[in-house]
PDB file of N, CA and C in Angstrom:
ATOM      1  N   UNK A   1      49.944  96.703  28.654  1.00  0.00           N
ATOM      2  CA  UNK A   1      48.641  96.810  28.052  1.00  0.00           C
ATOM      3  C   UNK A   1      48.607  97.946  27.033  1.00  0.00           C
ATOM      4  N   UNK A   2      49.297  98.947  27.147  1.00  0.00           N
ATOM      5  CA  UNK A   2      49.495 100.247  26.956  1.00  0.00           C
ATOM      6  C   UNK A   2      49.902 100.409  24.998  1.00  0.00           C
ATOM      7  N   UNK A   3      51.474  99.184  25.293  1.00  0.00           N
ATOM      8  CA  UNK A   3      52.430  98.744  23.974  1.00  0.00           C
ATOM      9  C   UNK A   3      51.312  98.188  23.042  1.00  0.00           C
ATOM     10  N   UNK A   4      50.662  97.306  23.415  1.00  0.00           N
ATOM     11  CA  UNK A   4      49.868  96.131  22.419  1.00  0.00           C
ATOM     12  C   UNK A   4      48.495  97.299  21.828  1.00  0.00           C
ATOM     13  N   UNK A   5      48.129  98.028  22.555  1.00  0.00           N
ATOM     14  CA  UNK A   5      46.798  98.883  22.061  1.00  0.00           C
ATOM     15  C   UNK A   5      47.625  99.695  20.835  1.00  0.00           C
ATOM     16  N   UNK A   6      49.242 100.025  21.151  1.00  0.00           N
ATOM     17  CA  UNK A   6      49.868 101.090  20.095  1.00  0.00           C
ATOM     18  C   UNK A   6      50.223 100.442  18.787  1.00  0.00           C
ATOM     19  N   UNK A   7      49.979  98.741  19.202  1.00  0.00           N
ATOM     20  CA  UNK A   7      50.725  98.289  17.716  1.00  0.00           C
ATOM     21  C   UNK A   7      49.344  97.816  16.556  1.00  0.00           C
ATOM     22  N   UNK A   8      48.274  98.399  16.894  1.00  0.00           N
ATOM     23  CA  UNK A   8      47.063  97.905  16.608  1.00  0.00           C
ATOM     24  C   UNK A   8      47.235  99.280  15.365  1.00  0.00           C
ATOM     25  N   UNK A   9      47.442  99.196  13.722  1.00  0.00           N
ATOM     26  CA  UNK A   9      47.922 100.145  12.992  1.00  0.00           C
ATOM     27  C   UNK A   9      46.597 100.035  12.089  1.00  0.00           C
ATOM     28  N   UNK A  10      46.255 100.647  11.610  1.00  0.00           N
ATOM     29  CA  UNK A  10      45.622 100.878  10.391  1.00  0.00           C
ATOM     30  C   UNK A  10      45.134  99.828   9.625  1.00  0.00           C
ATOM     31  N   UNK A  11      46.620  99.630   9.070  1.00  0.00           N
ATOM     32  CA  UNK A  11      46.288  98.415   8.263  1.00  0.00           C
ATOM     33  C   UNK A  11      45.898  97.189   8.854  1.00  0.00           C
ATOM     34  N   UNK A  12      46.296  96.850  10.613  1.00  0.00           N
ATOM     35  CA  UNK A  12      45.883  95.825  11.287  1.00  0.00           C
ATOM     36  C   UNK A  12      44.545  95.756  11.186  1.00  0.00           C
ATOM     37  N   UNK A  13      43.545  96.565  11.725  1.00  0.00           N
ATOM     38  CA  UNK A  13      42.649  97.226  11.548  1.00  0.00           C
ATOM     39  C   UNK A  13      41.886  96.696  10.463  1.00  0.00           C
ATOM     40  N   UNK A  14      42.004  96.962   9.412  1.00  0.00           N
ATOM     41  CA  UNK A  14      41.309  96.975   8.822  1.00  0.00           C
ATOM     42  C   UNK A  14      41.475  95.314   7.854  1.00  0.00           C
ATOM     43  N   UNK A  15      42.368  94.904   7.750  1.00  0.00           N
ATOM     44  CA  UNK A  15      42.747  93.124   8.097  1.00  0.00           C
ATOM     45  C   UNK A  15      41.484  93.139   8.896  1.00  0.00           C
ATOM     46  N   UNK A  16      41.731  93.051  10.136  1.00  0.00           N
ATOM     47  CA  UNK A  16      40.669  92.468  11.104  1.00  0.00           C
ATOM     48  C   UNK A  16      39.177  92.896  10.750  1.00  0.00           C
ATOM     49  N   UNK A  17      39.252  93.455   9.785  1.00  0.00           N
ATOM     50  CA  UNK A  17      37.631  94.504   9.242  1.00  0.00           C
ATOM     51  C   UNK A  17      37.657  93.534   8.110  1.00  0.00           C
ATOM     52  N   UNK A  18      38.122  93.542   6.896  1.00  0.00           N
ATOM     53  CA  UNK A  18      38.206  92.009   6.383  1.00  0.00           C
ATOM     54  C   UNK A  18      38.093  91.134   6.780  1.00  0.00           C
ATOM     55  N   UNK A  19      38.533  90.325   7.452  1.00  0.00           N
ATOM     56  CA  UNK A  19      38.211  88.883   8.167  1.00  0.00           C
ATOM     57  C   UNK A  19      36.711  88.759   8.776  1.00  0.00           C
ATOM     58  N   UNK A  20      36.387  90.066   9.394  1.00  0.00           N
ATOM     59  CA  UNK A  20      35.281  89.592   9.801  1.00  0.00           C
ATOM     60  C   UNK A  20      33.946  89.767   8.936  1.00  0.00           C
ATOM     61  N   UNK A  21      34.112  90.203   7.678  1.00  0.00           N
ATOM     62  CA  UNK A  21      33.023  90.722   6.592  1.00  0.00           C
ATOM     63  C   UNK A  21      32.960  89.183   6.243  1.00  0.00           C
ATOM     64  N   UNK A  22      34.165  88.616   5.801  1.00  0.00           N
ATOM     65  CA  UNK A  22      34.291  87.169   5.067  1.00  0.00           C
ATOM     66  C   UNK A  22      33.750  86.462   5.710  1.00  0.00           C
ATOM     67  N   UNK A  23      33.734  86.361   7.518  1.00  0.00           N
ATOM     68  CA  UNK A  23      33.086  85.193   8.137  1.00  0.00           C
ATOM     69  C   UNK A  23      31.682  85.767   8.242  1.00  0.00           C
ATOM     70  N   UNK A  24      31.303  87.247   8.015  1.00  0.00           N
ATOM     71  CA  UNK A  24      29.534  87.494   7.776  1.00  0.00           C
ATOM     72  C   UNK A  24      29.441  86.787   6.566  1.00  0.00           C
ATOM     73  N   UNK A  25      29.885  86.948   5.886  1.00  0.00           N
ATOM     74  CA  UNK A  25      29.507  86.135   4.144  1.00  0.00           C
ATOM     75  C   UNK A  25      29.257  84.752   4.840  1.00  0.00           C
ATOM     76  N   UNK A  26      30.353  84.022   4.929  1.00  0.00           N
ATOM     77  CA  UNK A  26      30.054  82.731   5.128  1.00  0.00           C
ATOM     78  C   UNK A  26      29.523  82.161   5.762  1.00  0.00           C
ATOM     79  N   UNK A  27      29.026  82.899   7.026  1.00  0.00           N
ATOM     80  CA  UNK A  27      27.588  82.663   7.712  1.00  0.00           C
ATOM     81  C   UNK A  27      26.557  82.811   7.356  1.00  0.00           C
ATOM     82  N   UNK A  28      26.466  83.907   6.402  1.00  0.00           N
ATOM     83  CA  UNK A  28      25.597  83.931   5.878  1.00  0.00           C
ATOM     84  C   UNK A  28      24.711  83.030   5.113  1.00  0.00           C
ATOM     85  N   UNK A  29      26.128  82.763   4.113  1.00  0.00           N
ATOM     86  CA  UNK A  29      25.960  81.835   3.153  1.00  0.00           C
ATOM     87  C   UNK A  29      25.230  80.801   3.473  1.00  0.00           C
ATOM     88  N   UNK A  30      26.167  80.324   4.632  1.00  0.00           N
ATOM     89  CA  UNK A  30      25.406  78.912   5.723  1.00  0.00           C
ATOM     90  C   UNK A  30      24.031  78.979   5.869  1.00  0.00           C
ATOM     91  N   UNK A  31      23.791  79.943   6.622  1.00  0.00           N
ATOM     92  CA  UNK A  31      22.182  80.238   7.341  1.00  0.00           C
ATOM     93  C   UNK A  31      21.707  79.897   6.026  1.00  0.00           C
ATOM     94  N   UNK A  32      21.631  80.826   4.681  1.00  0.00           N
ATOM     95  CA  UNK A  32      21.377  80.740   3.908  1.00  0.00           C
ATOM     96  C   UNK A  32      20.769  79.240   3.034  1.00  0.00           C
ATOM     97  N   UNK A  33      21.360  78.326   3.172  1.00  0.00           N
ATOM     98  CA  UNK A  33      21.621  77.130   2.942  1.00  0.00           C
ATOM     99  C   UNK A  33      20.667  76.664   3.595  1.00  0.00           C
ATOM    100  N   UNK A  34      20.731  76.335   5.211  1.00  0.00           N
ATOM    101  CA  UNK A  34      20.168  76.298   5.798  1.00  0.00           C
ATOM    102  C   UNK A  34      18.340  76.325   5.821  1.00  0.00           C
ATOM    103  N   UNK A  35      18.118  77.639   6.012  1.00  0.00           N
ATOM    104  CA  UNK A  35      17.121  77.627   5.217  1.00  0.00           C
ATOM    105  C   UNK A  35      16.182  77.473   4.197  1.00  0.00           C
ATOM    106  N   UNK A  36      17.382  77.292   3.149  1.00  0.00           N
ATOM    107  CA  UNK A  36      16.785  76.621   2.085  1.00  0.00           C
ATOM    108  C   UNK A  36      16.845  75.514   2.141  1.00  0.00           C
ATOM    109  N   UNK A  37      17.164  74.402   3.287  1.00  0.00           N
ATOM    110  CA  UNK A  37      16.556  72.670   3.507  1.00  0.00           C
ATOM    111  C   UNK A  37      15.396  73.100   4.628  1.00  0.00           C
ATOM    112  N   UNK A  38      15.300  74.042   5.444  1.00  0.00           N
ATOM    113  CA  UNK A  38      14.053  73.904   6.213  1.00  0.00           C
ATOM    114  C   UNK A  38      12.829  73.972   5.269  1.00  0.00           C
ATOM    115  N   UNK A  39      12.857  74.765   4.491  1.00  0.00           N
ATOM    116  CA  UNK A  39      11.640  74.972   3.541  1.00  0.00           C
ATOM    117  C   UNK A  39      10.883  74.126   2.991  1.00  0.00           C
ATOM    118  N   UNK A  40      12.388  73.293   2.241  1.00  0.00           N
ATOM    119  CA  UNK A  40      12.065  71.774   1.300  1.00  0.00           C
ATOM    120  C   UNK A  40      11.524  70.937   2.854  1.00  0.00           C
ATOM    121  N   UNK A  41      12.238  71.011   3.551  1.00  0.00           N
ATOM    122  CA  UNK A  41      11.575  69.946   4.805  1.00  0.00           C
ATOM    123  C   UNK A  41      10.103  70.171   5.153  1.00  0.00           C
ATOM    124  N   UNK A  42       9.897  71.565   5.238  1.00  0.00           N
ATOM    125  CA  UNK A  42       8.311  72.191   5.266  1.00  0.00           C
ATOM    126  C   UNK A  42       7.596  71.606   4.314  1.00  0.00           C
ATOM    127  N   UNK A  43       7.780  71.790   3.108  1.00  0.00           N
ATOM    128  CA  UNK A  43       7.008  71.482   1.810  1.00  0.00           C
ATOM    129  C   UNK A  43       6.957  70.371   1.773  1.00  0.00           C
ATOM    130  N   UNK A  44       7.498  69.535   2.175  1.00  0.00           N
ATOM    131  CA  UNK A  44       7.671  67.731   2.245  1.00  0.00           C
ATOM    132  C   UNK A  44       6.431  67.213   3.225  1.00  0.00           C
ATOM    133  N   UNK A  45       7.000  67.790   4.509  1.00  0.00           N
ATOM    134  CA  UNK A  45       5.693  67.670   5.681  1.00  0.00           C
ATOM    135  C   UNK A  45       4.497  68.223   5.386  1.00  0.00           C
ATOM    136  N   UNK A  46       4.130  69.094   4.990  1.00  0.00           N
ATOM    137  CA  UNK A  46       3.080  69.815   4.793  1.00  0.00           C
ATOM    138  C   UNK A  46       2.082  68.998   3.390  1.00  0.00           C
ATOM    139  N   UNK A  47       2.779  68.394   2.261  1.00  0.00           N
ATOM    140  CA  UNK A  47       2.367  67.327   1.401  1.00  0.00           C
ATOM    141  C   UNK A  47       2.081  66.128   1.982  1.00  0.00           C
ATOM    142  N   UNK A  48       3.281  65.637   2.954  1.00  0.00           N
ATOM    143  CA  UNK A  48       2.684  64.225   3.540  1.00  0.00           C
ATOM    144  C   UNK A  48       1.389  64.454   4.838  1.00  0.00           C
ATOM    145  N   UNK A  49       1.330  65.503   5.281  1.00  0.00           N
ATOM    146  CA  UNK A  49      -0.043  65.339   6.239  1.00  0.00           C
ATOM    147  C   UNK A  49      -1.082  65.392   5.535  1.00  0.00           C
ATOM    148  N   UNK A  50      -1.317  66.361   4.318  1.00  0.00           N
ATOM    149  CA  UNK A  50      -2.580  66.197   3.388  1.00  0.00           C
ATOM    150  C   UNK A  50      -2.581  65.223   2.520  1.00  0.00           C
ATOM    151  N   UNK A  51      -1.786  64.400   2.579  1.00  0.00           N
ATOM    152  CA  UNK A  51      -1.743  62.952   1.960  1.00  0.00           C
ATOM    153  C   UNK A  51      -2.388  61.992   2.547  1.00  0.00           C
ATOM    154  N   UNK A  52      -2.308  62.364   4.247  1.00  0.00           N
ATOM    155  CA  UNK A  52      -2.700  61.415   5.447  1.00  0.00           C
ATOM    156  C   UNK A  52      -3.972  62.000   5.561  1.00  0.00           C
ATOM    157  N   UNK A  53      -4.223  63.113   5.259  1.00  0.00           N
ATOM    158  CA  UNK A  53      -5.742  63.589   5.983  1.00  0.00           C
ATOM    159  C   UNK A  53      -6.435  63.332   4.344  1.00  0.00           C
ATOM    160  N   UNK A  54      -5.892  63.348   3.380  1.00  0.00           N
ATOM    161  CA  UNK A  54      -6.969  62.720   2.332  1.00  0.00           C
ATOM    162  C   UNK A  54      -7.259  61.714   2.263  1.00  0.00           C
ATOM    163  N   UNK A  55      -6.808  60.665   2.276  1.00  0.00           N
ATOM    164  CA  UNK A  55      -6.297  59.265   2.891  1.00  0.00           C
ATOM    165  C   UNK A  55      -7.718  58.951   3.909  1.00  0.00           C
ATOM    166  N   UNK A  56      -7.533  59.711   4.937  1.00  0.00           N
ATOM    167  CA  UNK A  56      -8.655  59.648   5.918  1.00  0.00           C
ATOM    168  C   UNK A  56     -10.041  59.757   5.583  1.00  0.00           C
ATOM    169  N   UNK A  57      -9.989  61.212   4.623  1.00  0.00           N
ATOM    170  CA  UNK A  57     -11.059  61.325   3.955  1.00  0.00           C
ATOM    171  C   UNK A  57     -11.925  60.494   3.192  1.00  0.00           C
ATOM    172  N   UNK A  58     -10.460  60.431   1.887  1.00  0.00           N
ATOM    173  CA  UNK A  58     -11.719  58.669   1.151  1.00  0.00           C
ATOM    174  C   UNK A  58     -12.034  57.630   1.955  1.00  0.00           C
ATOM    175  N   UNK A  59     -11.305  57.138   2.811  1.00  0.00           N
ATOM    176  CA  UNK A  59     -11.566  56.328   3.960  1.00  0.00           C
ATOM    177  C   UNK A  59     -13.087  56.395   4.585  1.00  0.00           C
ATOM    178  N   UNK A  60     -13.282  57.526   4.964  1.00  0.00           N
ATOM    179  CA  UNK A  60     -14.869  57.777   5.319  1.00  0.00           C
ATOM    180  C   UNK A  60     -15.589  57.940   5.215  1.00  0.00           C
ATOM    181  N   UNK A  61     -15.450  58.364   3.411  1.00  0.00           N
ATOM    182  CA  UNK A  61     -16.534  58.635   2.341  1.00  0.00           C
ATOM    183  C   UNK A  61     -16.482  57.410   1.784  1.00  0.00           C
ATOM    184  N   UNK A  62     -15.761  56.657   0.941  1.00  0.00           N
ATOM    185  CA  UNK A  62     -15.870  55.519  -0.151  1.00  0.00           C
ATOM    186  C   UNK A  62     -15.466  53.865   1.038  1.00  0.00           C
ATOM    187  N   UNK A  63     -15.190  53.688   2.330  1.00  0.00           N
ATOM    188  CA  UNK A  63     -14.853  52.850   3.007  1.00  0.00           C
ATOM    189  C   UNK A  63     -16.027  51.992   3.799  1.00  0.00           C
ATOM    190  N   UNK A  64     -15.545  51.434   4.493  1.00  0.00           N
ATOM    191  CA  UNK A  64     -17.044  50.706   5.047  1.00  0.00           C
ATOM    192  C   UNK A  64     -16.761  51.346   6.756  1.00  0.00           C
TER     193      UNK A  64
END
């Protein structure tokens, strides 16, 4: 256990400090993404219910 903690150098180190910045980026990136289709999905839903509740509206004003 002792050998493997001693071969862990600097430069290993900091490799492994790289790698994991790149997979924050690219998670990021993702989430990122991500969020920007929940939004459009929001803005989509949020147009089609006041489509349905106007809908309703002329319905009960101009309808029989």
């Amino acid at each position: 256990m002792e050998s493997s903690r001693a071969q862990w150098t600097d430069a290993r180190l900091n490799d492994l400090a790289d790698r994991v910045t790149e997979l924050d980026r690219r998670l990021s990136a993702r989430l990122d993404s991500i969020d920007a289709k929940l939004d459009a999905l929001q803005r989509t839903l949020i147009g089609s219910m006041a489509s349905v509740v106007l809908a309703f509206a002329l319905q009960a004003v101009f309808g029989g």
